[in-house]
PDB file of N, CA and C in Angstrom:
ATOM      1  N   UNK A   1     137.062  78.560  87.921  1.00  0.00           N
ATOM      2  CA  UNK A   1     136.055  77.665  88.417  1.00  0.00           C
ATOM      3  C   UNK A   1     135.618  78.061  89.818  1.00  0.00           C
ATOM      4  N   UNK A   2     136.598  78.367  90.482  1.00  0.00           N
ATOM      5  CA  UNK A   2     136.779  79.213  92.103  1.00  0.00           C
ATOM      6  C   UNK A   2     135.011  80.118  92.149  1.00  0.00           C
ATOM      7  N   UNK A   3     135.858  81.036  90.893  1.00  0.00           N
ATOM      8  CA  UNK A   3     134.859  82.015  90.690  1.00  0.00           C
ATOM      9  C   UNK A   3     132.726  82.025  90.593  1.00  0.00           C
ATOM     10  N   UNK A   4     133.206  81.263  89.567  1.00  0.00           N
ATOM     11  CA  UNK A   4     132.077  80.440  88.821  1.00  0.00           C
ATOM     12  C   UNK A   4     131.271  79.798  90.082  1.00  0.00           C
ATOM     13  N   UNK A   5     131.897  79.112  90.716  1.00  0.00           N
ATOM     14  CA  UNK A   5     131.094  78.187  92.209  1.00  0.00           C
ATOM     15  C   UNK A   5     130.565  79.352  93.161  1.00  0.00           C
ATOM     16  N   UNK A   6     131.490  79.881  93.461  1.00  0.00           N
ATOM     17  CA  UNK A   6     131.014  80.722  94.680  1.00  0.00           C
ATOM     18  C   UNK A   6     129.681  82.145  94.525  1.00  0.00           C
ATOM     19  N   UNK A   7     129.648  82.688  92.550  1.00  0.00           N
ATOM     20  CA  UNK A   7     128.600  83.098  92.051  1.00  0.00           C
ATOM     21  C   UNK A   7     127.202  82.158  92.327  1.00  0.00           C
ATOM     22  N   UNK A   8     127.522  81.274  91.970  1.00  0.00           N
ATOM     23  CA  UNK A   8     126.494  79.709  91.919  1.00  0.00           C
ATOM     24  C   UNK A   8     126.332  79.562  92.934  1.00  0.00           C
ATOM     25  N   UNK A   9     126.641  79.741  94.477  1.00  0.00           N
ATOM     26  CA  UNK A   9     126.483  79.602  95.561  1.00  0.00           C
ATOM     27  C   UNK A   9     125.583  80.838  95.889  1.00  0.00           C
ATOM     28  N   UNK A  10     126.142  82.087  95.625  1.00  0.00           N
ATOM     29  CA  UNK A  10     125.120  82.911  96.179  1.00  0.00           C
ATOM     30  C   UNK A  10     123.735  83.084  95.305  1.00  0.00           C
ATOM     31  N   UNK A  11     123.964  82.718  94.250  1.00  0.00           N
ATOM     32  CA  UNK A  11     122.748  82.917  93.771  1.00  0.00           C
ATOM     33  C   UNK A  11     121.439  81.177  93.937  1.00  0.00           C
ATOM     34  N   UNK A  12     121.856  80.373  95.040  1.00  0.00           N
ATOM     35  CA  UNK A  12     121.651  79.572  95.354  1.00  0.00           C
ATOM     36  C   UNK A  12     121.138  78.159  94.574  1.00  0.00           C
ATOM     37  N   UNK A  13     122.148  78.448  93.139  1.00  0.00           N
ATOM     38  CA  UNK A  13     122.360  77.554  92.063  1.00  0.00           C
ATOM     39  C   UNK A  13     123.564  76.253  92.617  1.00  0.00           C
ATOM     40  N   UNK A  14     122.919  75.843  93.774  1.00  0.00           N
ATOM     41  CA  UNK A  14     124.237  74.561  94.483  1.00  0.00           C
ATOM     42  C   UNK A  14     124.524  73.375  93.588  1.00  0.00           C
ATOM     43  N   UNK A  15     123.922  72.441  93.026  1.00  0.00           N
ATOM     44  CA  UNK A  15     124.260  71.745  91.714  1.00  0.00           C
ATOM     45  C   UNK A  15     125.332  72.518  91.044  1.00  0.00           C
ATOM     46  N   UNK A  16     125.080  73.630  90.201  1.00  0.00           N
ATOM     47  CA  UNK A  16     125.920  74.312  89.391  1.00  0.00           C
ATOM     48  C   UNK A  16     127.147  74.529  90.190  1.00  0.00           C
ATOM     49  N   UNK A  17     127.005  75.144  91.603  1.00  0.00           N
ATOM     50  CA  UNK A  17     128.308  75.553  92.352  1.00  0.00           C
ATOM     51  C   UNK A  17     129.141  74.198  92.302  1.00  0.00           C
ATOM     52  N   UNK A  18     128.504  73.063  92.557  1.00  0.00           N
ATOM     53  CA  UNK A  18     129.086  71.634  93.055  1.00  0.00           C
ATOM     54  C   UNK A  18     129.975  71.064  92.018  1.00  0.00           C
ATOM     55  N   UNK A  19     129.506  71.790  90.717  1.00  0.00           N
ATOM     56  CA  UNK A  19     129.972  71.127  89.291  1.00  0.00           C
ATOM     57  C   UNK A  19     131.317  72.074  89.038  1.00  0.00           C
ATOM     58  N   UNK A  20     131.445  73.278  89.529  1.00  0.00           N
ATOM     59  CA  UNK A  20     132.054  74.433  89.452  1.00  0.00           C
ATOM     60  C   UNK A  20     133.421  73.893  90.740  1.00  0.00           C
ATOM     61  N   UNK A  21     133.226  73.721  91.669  1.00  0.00           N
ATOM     62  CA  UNK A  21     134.229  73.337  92.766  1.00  0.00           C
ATOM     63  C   UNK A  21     134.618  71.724  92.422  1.00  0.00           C
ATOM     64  N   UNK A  22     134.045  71.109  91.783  1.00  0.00           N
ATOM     65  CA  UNK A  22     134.705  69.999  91.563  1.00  0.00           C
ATOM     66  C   UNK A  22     135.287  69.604  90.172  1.00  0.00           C
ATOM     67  N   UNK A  23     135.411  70.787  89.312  1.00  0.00           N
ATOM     68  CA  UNK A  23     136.393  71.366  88.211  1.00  0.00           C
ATOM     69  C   UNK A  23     137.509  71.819  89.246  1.00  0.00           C
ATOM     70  N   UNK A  24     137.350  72.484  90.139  1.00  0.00           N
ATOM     71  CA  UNK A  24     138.555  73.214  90.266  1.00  0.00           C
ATOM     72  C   UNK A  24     139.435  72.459  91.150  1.00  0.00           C
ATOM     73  N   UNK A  25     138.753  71.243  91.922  1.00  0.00           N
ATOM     74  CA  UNK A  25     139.207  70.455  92.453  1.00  0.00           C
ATOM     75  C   UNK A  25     140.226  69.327  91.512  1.00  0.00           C
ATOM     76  N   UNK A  26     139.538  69.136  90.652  1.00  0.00           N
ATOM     77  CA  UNK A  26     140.288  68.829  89.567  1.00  0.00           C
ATOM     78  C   UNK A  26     141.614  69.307  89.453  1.00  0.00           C
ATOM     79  N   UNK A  27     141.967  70.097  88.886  1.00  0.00           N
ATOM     80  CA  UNK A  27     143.147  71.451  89.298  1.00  0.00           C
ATOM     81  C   UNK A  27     143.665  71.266  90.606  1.00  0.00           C
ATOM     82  N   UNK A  28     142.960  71.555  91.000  1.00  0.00           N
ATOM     83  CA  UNK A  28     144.086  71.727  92.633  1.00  0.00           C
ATOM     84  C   UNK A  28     143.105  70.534  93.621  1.00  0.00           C
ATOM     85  N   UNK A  29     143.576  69.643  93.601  1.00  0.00           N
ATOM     86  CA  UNK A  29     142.678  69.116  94.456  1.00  0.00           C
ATOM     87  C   UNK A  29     143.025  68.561  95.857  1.00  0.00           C
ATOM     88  N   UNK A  30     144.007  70.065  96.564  1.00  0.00           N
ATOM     89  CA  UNK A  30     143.806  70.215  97.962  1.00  0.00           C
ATOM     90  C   UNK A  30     143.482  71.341  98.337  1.00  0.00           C
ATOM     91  N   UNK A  31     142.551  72.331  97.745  1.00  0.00           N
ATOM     92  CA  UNK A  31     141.597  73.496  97.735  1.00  0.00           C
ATOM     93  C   UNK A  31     140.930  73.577  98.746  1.00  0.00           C
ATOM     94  N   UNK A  32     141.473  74.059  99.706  1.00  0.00           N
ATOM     95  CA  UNK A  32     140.524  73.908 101.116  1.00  0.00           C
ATOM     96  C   UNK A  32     139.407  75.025 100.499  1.00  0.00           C
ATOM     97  N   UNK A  33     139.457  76.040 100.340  1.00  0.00           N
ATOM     98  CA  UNK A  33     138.269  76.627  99.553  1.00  0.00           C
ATOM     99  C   UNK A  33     137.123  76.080  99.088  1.00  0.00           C
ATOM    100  N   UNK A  34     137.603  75.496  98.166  1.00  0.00           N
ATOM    101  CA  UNK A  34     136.665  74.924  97.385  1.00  0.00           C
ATOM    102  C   UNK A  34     136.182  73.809  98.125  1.00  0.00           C
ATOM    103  N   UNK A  35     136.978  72.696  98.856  1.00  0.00           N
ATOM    104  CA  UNK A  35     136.397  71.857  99.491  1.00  0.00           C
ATOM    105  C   UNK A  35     135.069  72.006 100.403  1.00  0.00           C
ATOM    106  N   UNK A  36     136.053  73.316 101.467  1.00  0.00           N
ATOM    107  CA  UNK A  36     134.959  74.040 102.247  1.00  0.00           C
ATOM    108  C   UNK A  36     133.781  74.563 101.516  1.00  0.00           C
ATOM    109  N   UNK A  37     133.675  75.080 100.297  1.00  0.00           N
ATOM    110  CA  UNK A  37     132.526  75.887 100.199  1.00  0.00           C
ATOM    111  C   UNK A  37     131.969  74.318  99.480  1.00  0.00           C
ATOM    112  N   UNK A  38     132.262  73.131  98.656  1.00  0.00           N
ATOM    113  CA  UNK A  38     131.367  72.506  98.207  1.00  0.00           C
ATOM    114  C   UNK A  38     130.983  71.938  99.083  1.00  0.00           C
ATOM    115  N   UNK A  39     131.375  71.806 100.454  1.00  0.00           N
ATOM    116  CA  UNK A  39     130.586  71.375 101.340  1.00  0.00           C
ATOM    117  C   UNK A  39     129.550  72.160 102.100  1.00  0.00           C
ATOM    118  N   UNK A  40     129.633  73.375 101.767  1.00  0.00           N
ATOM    119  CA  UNK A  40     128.747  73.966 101.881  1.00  0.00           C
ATOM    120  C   UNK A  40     127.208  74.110 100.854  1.00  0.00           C
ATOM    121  N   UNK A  41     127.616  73.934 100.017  1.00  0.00           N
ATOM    122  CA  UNK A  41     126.363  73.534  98.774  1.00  0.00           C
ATOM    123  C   UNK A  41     125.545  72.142  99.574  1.00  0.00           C
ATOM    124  N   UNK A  42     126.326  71.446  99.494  1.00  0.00           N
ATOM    125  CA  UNK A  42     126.231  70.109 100.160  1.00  0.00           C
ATOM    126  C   UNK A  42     125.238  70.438 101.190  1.00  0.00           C
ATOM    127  N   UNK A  43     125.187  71.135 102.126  1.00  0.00           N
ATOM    128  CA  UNK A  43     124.533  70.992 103.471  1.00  0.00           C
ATOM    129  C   UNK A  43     123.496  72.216 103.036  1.00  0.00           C
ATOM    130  N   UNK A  44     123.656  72.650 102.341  1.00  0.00           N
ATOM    131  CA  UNK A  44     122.605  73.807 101.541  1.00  0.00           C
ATOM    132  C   UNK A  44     121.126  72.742 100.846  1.00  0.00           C
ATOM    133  N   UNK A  45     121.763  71.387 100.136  1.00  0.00           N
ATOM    134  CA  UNK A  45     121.147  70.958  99.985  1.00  0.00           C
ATOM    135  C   UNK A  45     120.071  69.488 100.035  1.00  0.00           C
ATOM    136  N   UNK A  46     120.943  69.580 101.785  1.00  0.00           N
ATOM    137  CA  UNK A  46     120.396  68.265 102.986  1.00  0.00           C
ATOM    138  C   UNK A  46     121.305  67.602 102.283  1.00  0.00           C
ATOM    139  N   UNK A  47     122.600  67.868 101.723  1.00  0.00           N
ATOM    140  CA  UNK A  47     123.636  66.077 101.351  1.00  0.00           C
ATOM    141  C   UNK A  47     124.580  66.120 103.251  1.00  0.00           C
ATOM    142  N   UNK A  48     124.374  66.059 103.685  1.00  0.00           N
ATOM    143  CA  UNK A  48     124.910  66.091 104.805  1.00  0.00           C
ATOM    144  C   UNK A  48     126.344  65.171 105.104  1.00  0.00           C
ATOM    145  N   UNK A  49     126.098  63.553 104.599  1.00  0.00           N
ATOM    146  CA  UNK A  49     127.409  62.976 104.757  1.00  0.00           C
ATOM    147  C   UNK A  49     128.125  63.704 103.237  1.00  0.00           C
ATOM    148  N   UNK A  50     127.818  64.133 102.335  1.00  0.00           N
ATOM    149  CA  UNK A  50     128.679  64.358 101.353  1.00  0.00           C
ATOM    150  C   UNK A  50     129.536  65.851 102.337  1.00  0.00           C
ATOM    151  N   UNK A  51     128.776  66.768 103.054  1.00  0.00           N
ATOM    152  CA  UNK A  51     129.582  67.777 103.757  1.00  0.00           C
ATOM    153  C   UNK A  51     130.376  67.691 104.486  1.00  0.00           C
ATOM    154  N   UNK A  52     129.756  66.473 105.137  1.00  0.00           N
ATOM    155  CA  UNK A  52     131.104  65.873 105.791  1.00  0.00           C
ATOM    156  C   UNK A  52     132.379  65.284 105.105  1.00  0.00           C
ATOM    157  N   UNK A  53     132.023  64.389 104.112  1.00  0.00           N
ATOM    158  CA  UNK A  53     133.211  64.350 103.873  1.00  0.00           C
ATOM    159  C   UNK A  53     133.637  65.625 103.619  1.00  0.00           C
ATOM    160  N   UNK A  54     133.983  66.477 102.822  1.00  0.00           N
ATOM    161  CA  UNK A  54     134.672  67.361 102.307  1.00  0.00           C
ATOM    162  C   UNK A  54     134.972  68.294 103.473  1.00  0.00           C
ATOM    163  N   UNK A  55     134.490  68.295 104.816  1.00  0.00           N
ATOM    164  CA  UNK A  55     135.381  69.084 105.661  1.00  0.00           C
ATOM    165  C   UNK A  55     135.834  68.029 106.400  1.00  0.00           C
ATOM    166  N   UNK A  56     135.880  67.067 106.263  1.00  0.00           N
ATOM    167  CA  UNK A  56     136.989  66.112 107.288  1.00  0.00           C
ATOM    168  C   UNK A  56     137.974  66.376 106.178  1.00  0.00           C
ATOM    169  N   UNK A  57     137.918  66.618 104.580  1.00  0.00           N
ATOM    170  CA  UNK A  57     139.340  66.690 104.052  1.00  0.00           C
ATOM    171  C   UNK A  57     139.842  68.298 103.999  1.00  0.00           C
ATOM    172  N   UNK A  58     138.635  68.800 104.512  1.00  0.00           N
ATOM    173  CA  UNK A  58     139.484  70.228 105.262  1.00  0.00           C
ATOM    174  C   UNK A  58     140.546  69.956 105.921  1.00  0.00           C
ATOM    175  N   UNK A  59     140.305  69.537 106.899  1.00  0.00           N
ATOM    176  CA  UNK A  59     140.819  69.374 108.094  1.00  0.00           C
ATOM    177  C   UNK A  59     142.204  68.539 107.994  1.00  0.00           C
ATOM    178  N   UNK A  60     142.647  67.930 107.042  1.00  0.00           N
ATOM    179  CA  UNK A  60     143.396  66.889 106.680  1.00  0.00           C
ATOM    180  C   UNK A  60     144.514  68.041 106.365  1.00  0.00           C
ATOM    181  N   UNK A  61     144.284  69.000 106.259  1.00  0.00           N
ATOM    182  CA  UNK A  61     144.796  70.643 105.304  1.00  0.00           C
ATOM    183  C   UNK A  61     144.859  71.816 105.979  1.00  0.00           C
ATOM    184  N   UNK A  62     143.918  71.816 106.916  1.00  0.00           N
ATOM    185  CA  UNK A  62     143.735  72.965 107.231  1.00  0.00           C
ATOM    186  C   UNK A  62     142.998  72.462 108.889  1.00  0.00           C
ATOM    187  N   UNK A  63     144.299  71.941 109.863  1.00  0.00           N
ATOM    188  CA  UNK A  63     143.244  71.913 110.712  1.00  0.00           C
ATOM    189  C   UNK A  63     142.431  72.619 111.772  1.00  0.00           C
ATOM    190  N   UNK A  64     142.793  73.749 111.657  1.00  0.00           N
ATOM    191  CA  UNK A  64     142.031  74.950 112.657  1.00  0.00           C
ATOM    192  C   UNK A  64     141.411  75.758 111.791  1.00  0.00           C
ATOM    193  N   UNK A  65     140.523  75.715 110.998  1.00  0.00           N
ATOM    194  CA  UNK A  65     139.551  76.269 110.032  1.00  0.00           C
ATOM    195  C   UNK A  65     138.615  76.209 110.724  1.00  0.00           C
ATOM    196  N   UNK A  66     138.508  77.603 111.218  1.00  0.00           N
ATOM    197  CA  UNK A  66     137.591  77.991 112.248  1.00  0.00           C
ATOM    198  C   UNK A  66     135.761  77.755 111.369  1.00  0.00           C
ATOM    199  N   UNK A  67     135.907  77.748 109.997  1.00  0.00           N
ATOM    200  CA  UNK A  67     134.379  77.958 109.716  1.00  0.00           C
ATOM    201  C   UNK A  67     133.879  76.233 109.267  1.00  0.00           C
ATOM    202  N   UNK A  68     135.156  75.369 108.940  1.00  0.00           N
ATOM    203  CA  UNK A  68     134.972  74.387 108.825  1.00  0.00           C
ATOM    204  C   UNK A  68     134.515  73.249 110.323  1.00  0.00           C
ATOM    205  N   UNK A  69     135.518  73.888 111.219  1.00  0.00           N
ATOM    206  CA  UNK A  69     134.787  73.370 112.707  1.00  0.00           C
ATOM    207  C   UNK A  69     133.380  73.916 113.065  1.00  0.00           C
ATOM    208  N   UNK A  70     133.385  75.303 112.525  1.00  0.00           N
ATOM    209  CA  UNK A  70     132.051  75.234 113.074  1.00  0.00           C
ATOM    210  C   UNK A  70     130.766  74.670 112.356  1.00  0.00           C
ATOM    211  N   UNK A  71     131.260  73.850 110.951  1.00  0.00           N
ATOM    212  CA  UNK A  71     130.189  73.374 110.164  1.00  0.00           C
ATOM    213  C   UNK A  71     129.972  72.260 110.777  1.00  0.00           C
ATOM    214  N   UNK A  72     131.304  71.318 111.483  1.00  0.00           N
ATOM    215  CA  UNK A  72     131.004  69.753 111.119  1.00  0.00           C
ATOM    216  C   UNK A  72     130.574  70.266 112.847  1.00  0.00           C
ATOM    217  N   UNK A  73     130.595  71.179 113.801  1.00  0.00           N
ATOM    218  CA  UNK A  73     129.777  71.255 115.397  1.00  0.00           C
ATOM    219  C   UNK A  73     128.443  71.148 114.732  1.00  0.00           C
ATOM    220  N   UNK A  74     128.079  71.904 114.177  1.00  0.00           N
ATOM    221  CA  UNK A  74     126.837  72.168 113.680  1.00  0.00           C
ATOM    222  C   UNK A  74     125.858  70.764 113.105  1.00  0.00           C
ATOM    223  N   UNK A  75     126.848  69.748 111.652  1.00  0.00           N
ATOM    224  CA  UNK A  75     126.400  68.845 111.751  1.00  0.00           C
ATOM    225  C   UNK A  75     126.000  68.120 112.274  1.00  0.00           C
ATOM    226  N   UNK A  76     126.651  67.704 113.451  1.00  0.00           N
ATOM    227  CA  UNK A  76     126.963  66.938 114.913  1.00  0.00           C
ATOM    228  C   UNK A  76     125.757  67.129 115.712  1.00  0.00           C
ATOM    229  N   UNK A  77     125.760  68.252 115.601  1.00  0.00           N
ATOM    230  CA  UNK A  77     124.066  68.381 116.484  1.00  0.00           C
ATOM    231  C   UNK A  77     123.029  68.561 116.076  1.00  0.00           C
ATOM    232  N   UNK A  78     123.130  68.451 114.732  1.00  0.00           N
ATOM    233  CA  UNK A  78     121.829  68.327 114.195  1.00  0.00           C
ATOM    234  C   UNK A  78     121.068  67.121 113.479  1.00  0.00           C
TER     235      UNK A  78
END
């Protein structure tokens, strides 16, 4: 599913990626990966509090995730 999302991400199919990371979340559902990147779909596609959540539960996991801090700086000021 890992797989499947992050294809779906670059080919900028974010729905599909979102459906793909939250299968795998399913499975493992403290996947900082997957969290991180569906929050990246998320802000790919203006869901902005949905990105947030999913890197505040980065952070719950992973709290010096350098790409996850620099998403929710980024939110923050924008």
């Amino acid at each position: 599913w890992m797989r499947l999302g992050l294809m779906a991400m670059s080919e900028k199919k974010y729905e599909l990626g979102i459906e793909a990371f939250n299968r795998s979340l399913e499975i493992k559902p403290n996947e900082v990966v997957a969290l991180r990147t569906r929050g990246d779909c998320y802000i790919s596609m203006g869901r902005h509090r949905d990105a947030m959540k999913d890197y505040e539960e980065v952070l719950k996991f992973a709290p010096r995730e350098s790409g996850t801090l620099n998403n929710i700086a980024w939110l923050l000021c924008t």
